[in-house]
C-alpha atoms as a PDB file:
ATOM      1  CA  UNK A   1     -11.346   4.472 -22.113  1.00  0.00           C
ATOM      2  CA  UNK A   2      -9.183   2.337 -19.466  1.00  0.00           C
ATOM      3  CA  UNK A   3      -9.588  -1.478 -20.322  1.00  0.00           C
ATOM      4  CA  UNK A   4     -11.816  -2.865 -17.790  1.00  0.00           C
ATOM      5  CA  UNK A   5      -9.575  -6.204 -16.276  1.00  0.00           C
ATOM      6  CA  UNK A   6     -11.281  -8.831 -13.957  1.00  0.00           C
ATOM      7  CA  UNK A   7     -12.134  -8.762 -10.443  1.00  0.00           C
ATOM      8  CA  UNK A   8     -12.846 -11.970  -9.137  1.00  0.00           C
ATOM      9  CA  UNK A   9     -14.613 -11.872  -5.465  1.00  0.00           C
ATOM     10  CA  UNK A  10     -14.850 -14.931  -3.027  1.00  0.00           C
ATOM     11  CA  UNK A  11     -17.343 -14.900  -0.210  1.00  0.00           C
ATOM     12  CA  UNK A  12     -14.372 -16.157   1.894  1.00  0.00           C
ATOM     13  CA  UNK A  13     -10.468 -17.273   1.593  1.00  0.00           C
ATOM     14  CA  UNK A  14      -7.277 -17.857   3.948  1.00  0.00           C
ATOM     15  CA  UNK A  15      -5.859 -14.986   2.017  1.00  0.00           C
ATOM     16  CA  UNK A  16      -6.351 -13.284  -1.358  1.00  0.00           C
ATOM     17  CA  UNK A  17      -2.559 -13.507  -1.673  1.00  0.00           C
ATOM     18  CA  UNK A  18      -1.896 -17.203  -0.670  1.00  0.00           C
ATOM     19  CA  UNK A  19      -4.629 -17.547  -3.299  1.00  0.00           C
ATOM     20  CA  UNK A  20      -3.101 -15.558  -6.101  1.00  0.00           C
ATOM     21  CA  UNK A  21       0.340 -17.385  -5.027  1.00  0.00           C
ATOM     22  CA  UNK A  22      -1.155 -20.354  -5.318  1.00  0.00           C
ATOM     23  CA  UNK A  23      -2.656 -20.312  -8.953  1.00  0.00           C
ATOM     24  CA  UNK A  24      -0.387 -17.901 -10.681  1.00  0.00           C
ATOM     25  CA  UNK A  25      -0.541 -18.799 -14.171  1.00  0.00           C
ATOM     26  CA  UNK A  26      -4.724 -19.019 -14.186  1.00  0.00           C
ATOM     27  CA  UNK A  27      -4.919 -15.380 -13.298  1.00  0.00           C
ATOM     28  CA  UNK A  28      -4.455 -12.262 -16.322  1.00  0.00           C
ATOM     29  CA  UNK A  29      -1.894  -9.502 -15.451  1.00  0.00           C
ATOM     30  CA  UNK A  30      -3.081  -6.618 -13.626  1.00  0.00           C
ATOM     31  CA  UNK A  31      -6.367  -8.977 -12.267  1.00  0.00           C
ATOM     32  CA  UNK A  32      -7.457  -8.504  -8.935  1.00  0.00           C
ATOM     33  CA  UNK A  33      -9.033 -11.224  -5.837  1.00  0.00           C
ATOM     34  CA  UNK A  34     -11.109 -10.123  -3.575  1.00  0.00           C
ATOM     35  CA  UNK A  35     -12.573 -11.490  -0.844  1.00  0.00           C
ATOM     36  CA  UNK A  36     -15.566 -10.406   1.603  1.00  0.00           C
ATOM     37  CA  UNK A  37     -13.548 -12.406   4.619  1.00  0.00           C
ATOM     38  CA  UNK A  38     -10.209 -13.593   5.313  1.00  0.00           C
ATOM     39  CA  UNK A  39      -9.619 -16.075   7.771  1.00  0.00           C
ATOM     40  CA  UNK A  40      -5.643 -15.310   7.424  1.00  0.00           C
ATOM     41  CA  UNK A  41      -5.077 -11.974   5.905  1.00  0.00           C
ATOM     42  CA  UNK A  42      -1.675 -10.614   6.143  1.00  0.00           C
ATOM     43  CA  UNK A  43       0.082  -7.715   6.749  1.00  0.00           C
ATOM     44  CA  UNK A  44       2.988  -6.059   7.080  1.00  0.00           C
ATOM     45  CA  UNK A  45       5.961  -7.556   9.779  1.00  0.00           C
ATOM     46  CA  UNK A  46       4.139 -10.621   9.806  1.00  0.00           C
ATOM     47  CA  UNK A  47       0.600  -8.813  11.608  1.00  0.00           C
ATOM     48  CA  UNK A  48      -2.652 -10.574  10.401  1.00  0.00           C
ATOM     49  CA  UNK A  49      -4.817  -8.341   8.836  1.00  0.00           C
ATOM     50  CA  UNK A  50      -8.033  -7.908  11.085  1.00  0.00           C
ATOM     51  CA  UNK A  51     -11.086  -7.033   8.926  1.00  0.00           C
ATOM     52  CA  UNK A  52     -15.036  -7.303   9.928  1.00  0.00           C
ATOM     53  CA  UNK A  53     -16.618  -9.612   7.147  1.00  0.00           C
ATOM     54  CA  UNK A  54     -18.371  -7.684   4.394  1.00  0.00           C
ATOM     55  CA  UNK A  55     -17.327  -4.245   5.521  1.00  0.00           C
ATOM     56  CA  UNK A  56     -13.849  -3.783   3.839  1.00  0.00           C
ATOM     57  CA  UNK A  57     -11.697  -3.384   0.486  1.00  0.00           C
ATOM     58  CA  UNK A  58      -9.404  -6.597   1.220  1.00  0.00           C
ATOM     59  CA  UNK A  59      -7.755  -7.907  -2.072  1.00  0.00           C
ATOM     60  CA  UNK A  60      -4.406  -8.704  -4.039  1.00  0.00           C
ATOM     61  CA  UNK A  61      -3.749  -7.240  -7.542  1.00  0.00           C
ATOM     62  CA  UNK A  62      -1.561  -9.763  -9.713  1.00  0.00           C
ATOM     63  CA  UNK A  63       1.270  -7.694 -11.524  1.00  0.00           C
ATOM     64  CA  UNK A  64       3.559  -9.830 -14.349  1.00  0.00           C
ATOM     65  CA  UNK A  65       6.613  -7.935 -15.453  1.00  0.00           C
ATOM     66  CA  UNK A  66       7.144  -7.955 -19.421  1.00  0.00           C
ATOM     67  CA  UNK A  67       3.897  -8.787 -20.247  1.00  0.00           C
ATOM     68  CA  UNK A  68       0.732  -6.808 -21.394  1.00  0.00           C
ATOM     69  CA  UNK A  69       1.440  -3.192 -20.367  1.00  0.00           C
ATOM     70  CA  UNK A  70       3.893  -3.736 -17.657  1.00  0.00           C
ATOM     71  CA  UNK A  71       7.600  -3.692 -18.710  1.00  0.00           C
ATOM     72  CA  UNK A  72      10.415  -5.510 -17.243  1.00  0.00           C
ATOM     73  CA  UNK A  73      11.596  -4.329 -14.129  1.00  0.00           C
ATOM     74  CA  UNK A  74      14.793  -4.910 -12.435  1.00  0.00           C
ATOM     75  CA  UNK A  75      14.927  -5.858  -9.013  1.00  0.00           C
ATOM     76  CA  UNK A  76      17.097  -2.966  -8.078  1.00  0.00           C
ATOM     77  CA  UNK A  77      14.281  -0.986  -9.092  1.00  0.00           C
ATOM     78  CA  UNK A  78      11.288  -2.900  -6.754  1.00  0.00           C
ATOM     79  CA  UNK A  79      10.634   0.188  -4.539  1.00  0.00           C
ATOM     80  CA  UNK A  80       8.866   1.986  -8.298  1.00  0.00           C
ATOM     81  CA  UNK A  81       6.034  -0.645  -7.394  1.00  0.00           C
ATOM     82  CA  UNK A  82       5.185   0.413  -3.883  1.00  0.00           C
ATOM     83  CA  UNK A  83       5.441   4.162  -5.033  1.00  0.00           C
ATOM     84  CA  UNK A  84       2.979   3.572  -8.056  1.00  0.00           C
ATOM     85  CA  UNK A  85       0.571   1.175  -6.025  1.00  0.00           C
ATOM     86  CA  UNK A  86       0.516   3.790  -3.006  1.00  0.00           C
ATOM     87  CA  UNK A  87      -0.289   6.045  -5.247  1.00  0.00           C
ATOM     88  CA  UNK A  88      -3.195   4.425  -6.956  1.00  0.00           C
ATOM     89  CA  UNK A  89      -4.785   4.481  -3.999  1.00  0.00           C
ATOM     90  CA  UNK A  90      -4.449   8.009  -2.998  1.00  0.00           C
ATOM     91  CA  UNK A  91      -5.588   9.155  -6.013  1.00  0.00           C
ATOM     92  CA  UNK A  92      -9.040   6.667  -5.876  1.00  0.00           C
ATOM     93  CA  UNK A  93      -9.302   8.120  -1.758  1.00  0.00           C
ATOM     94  CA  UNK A  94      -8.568  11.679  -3.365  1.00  0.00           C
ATOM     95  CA  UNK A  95     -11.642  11.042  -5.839  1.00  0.00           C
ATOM     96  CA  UNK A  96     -13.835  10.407  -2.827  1.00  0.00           C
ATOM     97  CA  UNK A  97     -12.947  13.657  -1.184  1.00  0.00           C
ATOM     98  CA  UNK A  98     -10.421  11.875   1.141  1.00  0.00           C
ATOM     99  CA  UNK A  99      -7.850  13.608   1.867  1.00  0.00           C
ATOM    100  CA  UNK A 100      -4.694  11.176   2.813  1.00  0.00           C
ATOM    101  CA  UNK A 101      -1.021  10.777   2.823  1.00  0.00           C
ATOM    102  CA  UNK A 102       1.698   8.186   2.431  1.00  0.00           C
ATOM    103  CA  UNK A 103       3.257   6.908   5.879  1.00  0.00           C
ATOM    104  CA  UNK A 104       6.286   5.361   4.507  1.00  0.00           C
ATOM    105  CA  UNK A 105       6.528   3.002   2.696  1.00  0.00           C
ATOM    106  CA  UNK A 106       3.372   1.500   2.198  1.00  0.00           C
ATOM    107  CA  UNK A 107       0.917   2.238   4.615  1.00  0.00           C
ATOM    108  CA  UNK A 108      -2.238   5.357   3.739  1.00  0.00           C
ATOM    109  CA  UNK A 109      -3.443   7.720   6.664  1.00  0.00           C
ATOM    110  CA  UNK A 110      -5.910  10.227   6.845  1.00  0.00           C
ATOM    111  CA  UNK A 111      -4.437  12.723   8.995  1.00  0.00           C
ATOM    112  CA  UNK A 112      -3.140  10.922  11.939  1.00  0.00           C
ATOM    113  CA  UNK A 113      -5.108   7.527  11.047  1.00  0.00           C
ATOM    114  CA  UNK A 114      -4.493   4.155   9.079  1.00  0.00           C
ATOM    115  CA  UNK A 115      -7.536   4.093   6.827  1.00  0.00           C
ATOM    116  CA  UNK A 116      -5.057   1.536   4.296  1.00  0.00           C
ATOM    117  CA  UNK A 117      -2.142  -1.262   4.724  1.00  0.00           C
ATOM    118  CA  UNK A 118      -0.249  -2.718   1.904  1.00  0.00           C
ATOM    119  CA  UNK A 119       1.788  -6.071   1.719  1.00  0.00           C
ATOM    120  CA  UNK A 120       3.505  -6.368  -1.486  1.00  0.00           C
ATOM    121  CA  UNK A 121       5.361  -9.433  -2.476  1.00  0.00           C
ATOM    122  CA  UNK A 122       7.876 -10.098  -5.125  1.00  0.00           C
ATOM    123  CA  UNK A 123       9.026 -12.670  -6.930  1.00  0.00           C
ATOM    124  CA  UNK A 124      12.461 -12.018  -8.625  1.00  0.00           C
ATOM    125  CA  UNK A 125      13.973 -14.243 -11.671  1.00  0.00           C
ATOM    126  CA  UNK A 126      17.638 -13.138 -11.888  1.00  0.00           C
ATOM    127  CA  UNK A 127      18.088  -9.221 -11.983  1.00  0.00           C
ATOM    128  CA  UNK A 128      14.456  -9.068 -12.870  1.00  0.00           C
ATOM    129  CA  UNK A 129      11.251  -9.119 -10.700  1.00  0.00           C
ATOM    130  CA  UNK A 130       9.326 -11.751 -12.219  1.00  0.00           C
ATOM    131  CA  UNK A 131       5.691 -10.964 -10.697  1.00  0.00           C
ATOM    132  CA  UNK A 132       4.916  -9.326  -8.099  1.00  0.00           C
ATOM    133  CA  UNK A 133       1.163  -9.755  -6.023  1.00  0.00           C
ATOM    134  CA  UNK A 134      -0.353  -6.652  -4.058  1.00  0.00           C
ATOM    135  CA  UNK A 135      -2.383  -7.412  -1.297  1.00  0.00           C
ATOM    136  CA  UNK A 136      -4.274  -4.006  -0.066  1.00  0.00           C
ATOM    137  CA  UNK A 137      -6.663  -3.858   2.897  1.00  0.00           C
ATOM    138  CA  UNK A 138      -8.587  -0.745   2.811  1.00  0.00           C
ATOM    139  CA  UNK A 139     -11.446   0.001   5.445  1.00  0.00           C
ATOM    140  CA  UNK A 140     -14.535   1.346   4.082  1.00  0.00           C
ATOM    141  CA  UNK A 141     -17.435   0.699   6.067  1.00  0.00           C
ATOM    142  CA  UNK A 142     -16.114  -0.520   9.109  1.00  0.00           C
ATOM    143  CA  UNK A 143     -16.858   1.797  12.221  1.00  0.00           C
ATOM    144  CA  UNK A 144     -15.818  -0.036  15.338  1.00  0.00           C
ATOM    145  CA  UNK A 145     -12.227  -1.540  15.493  1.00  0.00           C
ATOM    146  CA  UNK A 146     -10.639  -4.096  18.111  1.00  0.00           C
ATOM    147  CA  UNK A 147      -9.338  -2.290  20.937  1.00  0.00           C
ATOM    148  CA  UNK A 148      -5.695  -3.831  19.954  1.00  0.00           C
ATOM    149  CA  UNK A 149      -5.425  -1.689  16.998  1.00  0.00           C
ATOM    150  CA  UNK A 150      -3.879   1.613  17.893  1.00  0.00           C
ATOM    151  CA  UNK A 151      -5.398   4.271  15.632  1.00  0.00           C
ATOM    152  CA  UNK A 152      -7.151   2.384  12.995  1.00  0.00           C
ATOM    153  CA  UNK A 153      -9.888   4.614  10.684  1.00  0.00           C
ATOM    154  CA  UNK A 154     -12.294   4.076   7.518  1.00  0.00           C
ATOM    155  CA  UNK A 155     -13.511   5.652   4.812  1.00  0.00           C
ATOM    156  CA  UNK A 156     -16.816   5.623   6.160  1.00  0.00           C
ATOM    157  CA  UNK A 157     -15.525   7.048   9.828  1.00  0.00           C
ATOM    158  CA  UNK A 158     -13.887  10.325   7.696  1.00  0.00           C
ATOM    159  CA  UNK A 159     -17.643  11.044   5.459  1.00  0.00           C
ATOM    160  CA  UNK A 160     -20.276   9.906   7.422  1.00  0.00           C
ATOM    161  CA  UNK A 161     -21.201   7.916   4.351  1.00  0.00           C
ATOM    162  CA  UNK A 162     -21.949   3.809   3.385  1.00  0.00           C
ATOM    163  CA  UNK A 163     -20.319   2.883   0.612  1.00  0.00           C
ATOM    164  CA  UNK A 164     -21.170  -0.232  -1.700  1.00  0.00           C
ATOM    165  CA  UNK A 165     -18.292  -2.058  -2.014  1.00  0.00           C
ATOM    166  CA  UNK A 166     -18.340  -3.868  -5.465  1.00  0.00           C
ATOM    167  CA  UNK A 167     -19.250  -0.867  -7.405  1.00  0.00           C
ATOM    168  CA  UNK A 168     -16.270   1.141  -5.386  1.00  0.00           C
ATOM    169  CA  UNK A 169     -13.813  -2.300  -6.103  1.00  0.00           C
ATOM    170  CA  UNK A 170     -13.985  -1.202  -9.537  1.00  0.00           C
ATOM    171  CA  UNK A 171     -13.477   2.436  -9.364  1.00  0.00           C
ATOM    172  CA  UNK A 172     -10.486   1.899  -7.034  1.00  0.00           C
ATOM    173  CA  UNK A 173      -8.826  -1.384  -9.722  1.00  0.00           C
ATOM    174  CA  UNK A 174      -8.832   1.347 -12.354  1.00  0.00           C
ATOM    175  CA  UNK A 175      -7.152   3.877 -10.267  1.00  0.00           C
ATOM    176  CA  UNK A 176      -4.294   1.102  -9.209  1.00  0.00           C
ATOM    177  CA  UNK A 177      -4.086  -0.056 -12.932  1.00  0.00           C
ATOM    178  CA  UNK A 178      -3.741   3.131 -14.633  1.00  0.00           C
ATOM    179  CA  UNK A 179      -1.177   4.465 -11.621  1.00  0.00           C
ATOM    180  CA  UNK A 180       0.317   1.030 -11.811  1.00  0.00           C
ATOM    181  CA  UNK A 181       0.980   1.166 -15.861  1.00  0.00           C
ATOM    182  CA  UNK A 182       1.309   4.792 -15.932  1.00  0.00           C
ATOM    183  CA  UNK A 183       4.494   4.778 -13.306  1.00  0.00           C
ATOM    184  CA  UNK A 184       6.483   2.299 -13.999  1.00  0.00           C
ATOM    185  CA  UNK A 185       6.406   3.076 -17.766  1.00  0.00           C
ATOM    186  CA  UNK A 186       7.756   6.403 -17.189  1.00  0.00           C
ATOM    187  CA  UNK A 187      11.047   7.551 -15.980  1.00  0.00           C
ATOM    188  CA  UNK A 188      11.142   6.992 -11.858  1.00  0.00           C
ATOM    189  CA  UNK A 189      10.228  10.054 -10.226  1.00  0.00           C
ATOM    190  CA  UNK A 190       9.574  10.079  -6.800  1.00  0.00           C
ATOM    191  CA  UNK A 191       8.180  13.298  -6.593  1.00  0.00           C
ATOM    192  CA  UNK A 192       4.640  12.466  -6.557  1.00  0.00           C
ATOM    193  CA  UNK A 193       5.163   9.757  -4.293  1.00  0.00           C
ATOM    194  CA  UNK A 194       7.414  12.291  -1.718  1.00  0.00           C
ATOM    195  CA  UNK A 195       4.536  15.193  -2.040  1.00  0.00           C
ATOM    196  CA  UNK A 196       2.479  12.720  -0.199  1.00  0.00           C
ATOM    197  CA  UNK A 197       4.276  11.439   2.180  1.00  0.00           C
ATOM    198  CA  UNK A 198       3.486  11.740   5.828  1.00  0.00           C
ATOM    199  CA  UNK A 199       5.186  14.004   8.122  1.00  0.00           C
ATOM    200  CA  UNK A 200       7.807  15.060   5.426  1.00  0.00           C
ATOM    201  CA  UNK A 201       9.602  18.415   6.269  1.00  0.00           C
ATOM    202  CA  UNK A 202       8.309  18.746   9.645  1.00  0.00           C
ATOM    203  CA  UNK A 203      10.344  17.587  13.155  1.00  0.00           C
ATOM    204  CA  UNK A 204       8.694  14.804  15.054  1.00  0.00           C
ATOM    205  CA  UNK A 205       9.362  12.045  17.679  1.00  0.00           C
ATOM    206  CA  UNK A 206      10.922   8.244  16.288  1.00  0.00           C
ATOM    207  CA  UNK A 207      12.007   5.592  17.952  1.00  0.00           C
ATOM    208  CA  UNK A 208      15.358   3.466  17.044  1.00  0.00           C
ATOM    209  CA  UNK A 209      14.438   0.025  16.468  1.00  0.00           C
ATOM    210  CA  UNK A 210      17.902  -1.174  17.580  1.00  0.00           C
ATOM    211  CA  UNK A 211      18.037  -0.260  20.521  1.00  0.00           C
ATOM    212  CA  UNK A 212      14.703   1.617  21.638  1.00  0.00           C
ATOM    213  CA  UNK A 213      15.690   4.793  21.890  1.00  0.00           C
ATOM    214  CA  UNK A 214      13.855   7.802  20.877  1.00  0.00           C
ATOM    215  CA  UNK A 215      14.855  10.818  18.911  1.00  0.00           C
ATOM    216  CA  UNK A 216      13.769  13.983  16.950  1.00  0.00           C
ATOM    217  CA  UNK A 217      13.782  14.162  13.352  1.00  0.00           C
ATOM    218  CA  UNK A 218      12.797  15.480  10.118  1.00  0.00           C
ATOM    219  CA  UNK A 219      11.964  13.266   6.908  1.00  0.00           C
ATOM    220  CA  UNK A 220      13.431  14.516   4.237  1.00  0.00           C
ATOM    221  CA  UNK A 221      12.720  11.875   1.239  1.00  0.00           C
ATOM    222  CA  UNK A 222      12.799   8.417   0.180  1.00  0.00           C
ATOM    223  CA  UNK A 223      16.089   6.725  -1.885  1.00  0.00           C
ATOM    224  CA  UNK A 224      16.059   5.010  -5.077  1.00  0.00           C
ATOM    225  CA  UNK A 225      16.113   1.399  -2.878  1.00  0.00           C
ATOM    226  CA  UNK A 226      13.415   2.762  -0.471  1.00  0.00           C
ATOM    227  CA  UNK A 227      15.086   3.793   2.356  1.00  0.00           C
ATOM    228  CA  UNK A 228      13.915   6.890   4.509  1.00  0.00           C
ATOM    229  CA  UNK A 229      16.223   9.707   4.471  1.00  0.00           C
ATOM    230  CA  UNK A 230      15.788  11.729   8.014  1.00  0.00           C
ATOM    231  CA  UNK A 231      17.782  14.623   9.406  1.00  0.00           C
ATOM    232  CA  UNK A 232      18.093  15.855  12.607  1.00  0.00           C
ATOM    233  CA  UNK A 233      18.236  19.506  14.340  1.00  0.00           C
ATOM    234  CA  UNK A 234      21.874  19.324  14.184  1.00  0.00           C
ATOM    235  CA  UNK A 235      21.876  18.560  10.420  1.00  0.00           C
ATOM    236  CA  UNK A 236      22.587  15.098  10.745  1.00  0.00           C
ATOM    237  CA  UNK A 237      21.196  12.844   7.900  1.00  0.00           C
ATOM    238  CA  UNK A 238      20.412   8.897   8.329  1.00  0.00           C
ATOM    239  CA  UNK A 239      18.821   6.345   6.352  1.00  0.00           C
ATOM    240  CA  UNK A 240      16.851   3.931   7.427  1.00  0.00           C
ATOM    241  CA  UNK A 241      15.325   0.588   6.007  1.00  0.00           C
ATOM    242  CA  UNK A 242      11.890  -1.182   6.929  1.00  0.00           C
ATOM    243  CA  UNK A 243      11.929  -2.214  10.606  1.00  0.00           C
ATOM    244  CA  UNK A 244      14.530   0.114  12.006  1.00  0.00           C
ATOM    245  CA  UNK A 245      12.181   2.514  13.137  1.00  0.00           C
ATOM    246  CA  UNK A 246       9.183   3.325  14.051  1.00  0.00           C
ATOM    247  CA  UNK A 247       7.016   6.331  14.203  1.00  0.00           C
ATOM    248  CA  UNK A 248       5.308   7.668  17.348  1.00  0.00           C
ATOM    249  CA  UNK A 249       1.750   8.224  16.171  1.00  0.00           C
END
């Protein structure tokens, strides 16, 4: 039986990572903070993550390399910990008849949705990452969205069903956990993390972040560093790092 590890909920906080940040050493490995409100979440490029209070999934998960079950990690390696924690969730979503796939890197969609975001922070000590904290925002119950967010979706939204969150906090922490411990214990294989990932093998509209400008493309995989590997209709292949393009949804 997986080791049960504690969840600690606050009625409200800036941010469940500012708070993990802030009192490293008083939380276990592989413990999680979650909070019914955030009156600063944050997200990806700098966004604040916009959640209705008491409706969503919106927490950090504390990860400390070398200790417990999680072994050292080099920092050239960093990318294993978005593949694993991405993973986690698909496979809790995938328990709850969800069906959902990994827009690259970090972000979950069910079909052309965001039901998930993911903001994951590390802190390196030489050629190692030291710790690392996973903030996840995941909407569950949520049904109407500000009109500023594009194509935003919940869990509730896809089943037609209420969900209570503590009791589903728990399912979904053992589903991170054992992905979490599982992964980066193994040999790096991104082939689980690639068999989920949005829009892979098929040709679709992007936009060059450099300069604007649109073009066609296939994804084709993901690099050991994380970089998206694309290839056009002429056979062209490009990489490209976080924030030098963008998808058009």
């Amino acid at each position: 039986m997986t080791q049960r590890m504690p969840i600690l909920w606050l009625d409200e906080t800036d941010s469940t990572q500012n708070e993990l940040a802030r009192h490293i050493s008083d939380y276990d490995n592989l413990s999680v903070v979650a909070a019914r409100l955030q009156t600063a979440g944050r997200g990806q490029r700098g966004n604040k993550w916009l959640a209705s209070k008491g409706k969503n999934l919106t927490f950090s998960m504390l990860l400390k390399f070398g200790q417990g079950p999680l072994p050292i990690l080099r920092a050239s390696d960093q990318f294993r910990i978005t593949k694993a924690a991405t993973l986690g969730v698909l496979s809790y979503l995938d328990s709850t008849g969800i069906e959902c796939m990994i827009k690259w890197p970090n972000d979950i969609y069910h079909r052309n949705k965001k039901i998930c975001g993911m903001l994951i922070e590390n802190v390196l000590d030489g050629n190692n990452v030291s710790y690392s904290i996973a903030g996840i925002g995941l909407n569950v119950n949520q049904r109407e969205f500000p009109i500023n967010l594009i194509n935003p979706t919940s869990m509730s939204l896809a089943s037609g069903k209420e969900y209570d969150l503590e009791s589903e906090m728990e399912k979904l922490h053992v589903c991170l956990r054992d992905s979490i411990v599982s992964n980066l214990n193994a040999d790096d294989d991104s082939s689980s993390y690639e068999g989920r990932l949005y829009r892979k093998g098929e040709f679709h509209e992007y936009v060059r972040c450099s300069d604007g400008t649109s073009f066609e493309a296939m994804i084709t995989g993901v690099d050991k560093s994380g970089l998206l590997e694309v290839r056009n209709r002429k056979g062209e292949r490009e990489k490209f790092a976080f924030k030098e393009i963008s998808y058009i949804i």
